[in-house]
Protein backbone atom coordinates (compact mmCIF):
# COMPACT_ATOMS: atom_id res chain seq x y z
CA UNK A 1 3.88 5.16 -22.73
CA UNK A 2 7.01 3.26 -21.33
CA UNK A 3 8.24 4.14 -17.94
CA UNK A 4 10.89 3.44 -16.05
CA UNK A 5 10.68 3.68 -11.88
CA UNK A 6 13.49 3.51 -9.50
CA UNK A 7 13.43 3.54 -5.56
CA UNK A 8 15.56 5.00 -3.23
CA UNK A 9 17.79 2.68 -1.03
CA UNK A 10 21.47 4.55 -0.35
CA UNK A 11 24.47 2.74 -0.98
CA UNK A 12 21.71 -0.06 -2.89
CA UNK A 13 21.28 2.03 -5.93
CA UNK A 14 23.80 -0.22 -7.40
CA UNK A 15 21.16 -2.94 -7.59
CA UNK A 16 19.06 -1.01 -10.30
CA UNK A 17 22.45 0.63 -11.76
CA UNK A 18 23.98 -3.08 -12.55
CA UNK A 19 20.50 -3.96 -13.53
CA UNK A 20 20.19 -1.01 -16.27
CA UNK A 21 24.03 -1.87 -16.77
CA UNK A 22 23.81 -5.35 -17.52
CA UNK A 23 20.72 -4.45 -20.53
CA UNK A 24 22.88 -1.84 -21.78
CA UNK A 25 25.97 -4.14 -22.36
CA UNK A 26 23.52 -6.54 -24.73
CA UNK A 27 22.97 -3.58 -26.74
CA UNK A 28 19.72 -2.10 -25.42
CA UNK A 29 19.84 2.02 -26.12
CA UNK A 30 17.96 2.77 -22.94
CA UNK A 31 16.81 6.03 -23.83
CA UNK A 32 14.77 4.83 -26.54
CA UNK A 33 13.35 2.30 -24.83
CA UNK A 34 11.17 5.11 -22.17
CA UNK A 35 9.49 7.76 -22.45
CA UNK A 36 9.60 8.55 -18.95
CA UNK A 37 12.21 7.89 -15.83
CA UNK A 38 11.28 8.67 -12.38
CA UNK A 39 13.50 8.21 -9.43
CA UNK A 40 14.30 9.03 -5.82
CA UNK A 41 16.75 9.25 -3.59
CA UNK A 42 19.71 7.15 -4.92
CA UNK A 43 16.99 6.07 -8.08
CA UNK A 44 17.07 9.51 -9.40
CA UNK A 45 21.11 9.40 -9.88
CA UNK A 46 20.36 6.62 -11.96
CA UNK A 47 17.14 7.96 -13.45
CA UNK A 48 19.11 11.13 -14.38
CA UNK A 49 21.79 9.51 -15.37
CA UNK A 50 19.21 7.40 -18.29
CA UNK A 51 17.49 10.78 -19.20
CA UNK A 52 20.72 13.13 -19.68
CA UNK A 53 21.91 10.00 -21.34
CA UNK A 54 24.69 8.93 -19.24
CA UNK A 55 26.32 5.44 -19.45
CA UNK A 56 24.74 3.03 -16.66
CA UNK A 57 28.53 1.12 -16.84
CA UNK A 58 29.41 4.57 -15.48
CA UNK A 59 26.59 4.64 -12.78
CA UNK A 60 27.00 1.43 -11.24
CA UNK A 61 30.96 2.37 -10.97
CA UNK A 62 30.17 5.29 -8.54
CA UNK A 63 28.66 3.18 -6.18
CA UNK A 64 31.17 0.55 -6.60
CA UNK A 65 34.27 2.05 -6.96
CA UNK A 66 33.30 5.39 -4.46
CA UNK A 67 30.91 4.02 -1.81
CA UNK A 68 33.23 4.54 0.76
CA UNK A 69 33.85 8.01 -0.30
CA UNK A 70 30.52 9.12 -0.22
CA UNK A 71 29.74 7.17 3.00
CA UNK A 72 33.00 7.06 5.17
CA UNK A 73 33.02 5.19 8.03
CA UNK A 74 35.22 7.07 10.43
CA UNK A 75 35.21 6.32 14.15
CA UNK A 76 34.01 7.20 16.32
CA UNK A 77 30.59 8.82 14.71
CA UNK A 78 29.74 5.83 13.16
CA UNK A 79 28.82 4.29 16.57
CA UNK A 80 26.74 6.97 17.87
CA UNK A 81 23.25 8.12 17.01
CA UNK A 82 22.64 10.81 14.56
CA UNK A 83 21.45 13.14 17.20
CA UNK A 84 23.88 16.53 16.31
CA UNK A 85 24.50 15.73 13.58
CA UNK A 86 24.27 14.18 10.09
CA UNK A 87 25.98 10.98 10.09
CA UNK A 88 27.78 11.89 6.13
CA UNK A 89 28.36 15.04 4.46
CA UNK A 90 27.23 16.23 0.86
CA UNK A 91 30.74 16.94 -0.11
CA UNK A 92 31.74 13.46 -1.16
CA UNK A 93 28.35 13.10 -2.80
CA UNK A 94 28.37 15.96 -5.01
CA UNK A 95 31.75 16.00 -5.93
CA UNK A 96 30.76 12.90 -8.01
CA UNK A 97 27.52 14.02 -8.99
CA UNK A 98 29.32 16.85 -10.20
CA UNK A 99 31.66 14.32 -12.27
CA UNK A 100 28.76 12.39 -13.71
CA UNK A 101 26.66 15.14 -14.74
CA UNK A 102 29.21 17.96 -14.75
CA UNK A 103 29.26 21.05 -12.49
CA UNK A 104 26.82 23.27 -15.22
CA UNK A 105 24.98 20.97 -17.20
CA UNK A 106 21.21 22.19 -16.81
CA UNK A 107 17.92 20.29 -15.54
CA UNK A 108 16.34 20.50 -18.89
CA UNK A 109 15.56 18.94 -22.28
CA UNK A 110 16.36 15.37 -21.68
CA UNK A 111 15.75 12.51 -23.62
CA UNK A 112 12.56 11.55 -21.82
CA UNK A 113 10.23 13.15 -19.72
CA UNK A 114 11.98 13.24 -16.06
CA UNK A 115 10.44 13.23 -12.68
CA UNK A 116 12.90 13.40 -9.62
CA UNK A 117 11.01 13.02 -5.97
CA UNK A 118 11.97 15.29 -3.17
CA UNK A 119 10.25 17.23 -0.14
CA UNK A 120 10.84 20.73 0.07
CA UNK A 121 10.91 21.44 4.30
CA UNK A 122 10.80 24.92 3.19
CA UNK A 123 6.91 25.13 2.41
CA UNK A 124 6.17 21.52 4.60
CA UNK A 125 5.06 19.84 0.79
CA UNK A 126 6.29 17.37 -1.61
CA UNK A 127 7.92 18.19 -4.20
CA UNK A 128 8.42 16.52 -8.08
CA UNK A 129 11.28 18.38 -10.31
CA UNK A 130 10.25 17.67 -13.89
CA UNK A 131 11.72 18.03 -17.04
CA UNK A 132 11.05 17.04 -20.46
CA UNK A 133 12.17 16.83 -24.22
CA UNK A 134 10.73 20.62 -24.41
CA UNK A 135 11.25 22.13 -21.14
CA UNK A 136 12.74 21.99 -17.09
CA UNK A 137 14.21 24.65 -15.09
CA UNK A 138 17.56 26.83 -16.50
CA UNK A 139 18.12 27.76 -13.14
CA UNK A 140 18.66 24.55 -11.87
CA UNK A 141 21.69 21.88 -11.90
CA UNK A 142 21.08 18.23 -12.79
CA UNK A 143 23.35 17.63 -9.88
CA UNK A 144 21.54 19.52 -7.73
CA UNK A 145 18.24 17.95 -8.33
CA UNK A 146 20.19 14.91 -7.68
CA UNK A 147 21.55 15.83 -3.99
CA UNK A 148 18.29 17.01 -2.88
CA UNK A 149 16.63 13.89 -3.33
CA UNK A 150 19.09 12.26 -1.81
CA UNK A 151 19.22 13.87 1.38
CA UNK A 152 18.32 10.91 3.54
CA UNK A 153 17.33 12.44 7.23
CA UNK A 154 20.13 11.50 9.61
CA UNK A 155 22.41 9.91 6.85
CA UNK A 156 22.84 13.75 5.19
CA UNK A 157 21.82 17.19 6.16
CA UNK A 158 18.93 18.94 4.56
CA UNK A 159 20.07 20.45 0.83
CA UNK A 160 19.51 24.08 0.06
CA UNK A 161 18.82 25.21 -3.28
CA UNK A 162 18.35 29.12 -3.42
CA UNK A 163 16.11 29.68 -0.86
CA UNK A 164 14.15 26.25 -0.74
CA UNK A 165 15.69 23.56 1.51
CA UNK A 166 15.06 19.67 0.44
CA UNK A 167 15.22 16.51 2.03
CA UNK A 168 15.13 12.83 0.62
CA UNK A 169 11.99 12.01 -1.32
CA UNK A 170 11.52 8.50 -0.14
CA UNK A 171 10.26 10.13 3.05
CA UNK A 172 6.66 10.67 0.78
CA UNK A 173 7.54 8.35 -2.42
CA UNK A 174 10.78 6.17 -1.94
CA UNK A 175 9.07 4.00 -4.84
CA UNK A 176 7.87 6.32 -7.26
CA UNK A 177 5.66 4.27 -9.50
CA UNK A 178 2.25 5.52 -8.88
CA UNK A 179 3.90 9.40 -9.24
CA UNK A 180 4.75 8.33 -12.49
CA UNK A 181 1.38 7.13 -13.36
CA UNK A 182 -0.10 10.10 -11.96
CA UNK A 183 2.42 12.52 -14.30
CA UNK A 184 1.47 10.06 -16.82
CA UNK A 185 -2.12 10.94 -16.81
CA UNK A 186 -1.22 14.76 -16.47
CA UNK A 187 0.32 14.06 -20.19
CA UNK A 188 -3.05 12.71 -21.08
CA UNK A 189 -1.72 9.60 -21.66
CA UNK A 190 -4.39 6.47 -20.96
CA UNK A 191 -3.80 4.27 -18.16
CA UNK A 192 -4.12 1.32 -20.20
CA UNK A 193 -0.95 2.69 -22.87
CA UNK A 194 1.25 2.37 -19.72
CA UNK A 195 4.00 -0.28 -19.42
CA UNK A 196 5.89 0.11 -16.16
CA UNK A 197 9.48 -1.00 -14.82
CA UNK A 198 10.20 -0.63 -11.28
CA UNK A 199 13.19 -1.40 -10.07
CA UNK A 200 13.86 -1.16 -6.36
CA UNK A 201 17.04 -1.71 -4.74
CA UNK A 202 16.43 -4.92 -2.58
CA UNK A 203 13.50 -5.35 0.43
CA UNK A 204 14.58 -3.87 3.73
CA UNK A 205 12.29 -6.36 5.36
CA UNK A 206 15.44 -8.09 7.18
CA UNK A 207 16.80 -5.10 9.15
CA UNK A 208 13.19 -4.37 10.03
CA UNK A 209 11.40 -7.89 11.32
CA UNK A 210 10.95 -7.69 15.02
CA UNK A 211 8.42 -9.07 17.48
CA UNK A 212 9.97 -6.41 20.18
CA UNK A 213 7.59 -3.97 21.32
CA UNK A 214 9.03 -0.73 20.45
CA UNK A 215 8.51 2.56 22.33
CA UNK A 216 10.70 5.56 22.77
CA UNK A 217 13.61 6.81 20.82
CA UNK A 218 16.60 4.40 21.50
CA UNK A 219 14.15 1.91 20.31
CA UNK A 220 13.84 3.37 16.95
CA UNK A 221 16.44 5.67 16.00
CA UNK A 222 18.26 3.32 14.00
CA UNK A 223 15.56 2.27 11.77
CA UNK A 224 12.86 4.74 11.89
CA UNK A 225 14.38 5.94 8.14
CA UNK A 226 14.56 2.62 6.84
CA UNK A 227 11.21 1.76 7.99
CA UNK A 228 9.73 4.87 6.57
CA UNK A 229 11.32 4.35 3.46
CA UNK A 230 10.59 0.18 3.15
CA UNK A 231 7.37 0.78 4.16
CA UNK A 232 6.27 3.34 1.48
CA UNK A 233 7.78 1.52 -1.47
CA UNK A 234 5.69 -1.95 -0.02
CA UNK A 235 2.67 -0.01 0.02
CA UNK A 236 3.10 1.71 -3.20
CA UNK A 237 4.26 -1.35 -4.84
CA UNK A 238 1.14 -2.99 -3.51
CA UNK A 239 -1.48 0.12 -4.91
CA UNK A 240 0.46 0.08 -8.41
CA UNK A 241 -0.50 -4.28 -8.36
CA UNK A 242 -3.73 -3.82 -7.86
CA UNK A 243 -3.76 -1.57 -11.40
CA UNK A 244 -2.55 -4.60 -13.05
CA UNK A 245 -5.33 -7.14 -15.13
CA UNK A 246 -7.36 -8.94 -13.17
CA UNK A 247 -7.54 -11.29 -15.95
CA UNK A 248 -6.37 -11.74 -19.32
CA UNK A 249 -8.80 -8.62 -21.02
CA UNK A 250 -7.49 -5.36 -20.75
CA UNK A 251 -9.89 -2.55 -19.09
CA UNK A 252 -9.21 1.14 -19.62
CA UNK A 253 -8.79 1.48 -15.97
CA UNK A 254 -5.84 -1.29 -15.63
CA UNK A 255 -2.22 -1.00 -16.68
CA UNK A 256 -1.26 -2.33 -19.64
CA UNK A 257 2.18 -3.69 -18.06
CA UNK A 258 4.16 -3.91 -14.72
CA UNK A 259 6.86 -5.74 -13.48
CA UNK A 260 8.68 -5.26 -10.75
CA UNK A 261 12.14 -6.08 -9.50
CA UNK A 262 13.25 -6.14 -5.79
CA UNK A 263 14.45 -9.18 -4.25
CA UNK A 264 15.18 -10.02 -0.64
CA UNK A 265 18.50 -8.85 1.06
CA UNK A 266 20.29 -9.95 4.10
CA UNK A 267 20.57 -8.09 7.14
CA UNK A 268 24.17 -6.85 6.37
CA UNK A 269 22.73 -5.97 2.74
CA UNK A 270 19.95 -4.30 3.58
CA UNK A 271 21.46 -1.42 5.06
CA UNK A 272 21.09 2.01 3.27
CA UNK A 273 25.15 2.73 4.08
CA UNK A 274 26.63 -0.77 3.86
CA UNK A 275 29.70 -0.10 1.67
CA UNK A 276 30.91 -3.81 2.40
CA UNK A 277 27.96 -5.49 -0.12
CA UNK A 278 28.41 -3.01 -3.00
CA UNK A 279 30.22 -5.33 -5.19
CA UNK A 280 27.59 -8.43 -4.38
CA UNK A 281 24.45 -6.08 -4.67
CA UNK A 282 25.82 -5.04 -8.45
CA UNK A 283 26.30 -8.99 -9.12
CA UNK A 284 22.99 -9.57 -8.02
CA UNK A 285 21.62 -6.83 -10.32
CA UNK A 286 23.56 -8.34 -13.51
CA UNK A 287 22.37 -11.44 -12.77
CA UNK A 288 18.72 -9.97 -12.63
CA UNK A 289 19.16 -7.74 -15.52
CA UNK A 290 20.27 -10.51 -17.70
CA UNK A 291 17.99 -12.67 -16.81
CA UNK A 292 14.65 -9.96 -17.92
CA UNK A 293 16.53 -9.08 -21.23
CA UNK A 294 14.58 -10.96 -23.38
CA UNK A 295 11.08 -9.89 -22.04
CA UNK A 296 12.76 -6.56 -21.84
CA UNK A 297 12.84 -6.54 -25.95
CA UNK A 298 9.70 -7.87 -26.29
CA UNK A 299 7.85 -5.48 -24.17
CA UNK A 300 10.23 -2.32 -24.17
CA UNK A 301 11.61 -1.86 -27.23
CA UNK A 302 10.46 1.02 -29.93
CA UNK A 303 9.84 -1.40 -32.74
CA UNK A 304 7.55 -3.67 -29.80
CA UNK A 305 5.16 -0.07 -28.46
């Protein structure tokens, strides 16, 4: 089984969207290539946007064309804390979900099986939305799957849907890799079939470095997010490694494949709302993209499972 795994990481999603982009313009049909996409936060616009079979061109032009749309930087509230209030609204955001994946289209029947991360405050539990090639929910909106997963605490307000509220699902899996192994499994499919790409949308690590003892609030309010977030996808990234061969045999209990892509970031990049680095983050993930196409064939494509 091929999968596909994308982090959250705000205004970075354009990292994995150039990436996708970049194998896309070379001719790769991505939605034959997996059988499975799972993303969070920002990773499930673009994981949606593979599984409802949306261009990635068209993807990685949100963020670059509309990031200061969907995260405006209006004085004075982008000096103060996020203690009244969210520091964006959802308007802006869905208004181009709502382009993308249109205001009606339904979460269901994609092209792959789909797992989008989010955690339902309503209940205090984590919750997957999941769709496949012979089910997912009528009810629901591929756009509205979308926002709540992307409700980042602080950078947006919670997202209702009926009477459920959601918040950003890289507060329990910003990388979603080993959630796709899991659902994997649930699909009786044998650890050892799997062939994983994660793509995350650049290390945190720079914003986050600090010998400073840190204590109360003012110390931490304006990284606690990112730190939650850079910190899960480390550790998962980390757990999903050690599934990997050991050696050059292949045991049943050991992925067949992984590969992961999320390189280093400055501090100025590294932010989850820094609208200024959009255009070099989407260079980077060309450059990236281009550079794994040919392993990409070998290891991805249908003729190669």
């Amino acid at each position: 089984m091929r999968i596909l795994a994308i982090d959250g990481g705000g205004i970075r999603g354009v990292y994995p969207a150039a990436f996708l982009a970049a194998l896309e313009k070379n001719g790769i049909k991505l939605g034959e290539c997996f059988d499975m996409v799972a993303g969070t936060s920002t990773g499930s616009i673009v994981a949606l946007a593979l599984a409802y079979e949306k261009s990635m061109a068209e993807v990685s032009e949100l963020y670059c064309k509309h990031a200061k749309t969907i995260f405006p930087q209006i004085f004075p509230f982008k000096f103060l804390p996020p203690v009244f209030r969210a520091k964006y609204g959802h308007n802006n955001l869905t208004y181009h979900l709502r382009l993308i994946f249109g205001d009606t289209a339904r979460f269901m029947r994609p092209r792959c099986e789909v797992r989008v991360q989010a955690y339902d405050a309503t209940s205090a539990s984590a919750k997957i939305f999941a769709a496949g090639p012979q089910r997912g929910k009528q009810d629901l909106r591929i756009w509205q799957v979308a926002t709540a997963s992307c409700s980042a605490p602080t950078y947006f307000p919670s997202f209702k849907i009926g009477k459920a509220v959601f918040v950003d699902g890289g507060i329990w899996a910003n990388n979603p890799a080993l959630v796709a192994v899991a659902e994997a499994l649930k699909l009786n499919k044998p650890l050892d079939s799997l062939k994983i790409l994660s793509i995350g949308c650049g290390s945190a690590g720079a914003i986050l470095r600090s010998d400073k003892p840190r204590k109360g609030f003012l110390d931490w309010w304006n990284h606690l997010v990112p730190v939650v977030f850079h910190s899960q996808s480390e550790g998962m990234h980390a757990l999903t490694e050690a599934l990997k061969p050991k050696s050059g045999r292949l045991a049943a209990n050991q992925l067949r494949y992984y590969q992961r892509f999320n390189p280093g970031l400055s501090i100025k990049e590294a932010k989850l709302d820094s609208t200024s680095c959009v255009n070099q983050l989407a260079h980077l993930g060309d450059m990236d993209g281009e550079e794994f196409l040919d392993e990409f064939r070998q290891i991805f494509l249908p003729s190669n499972s």
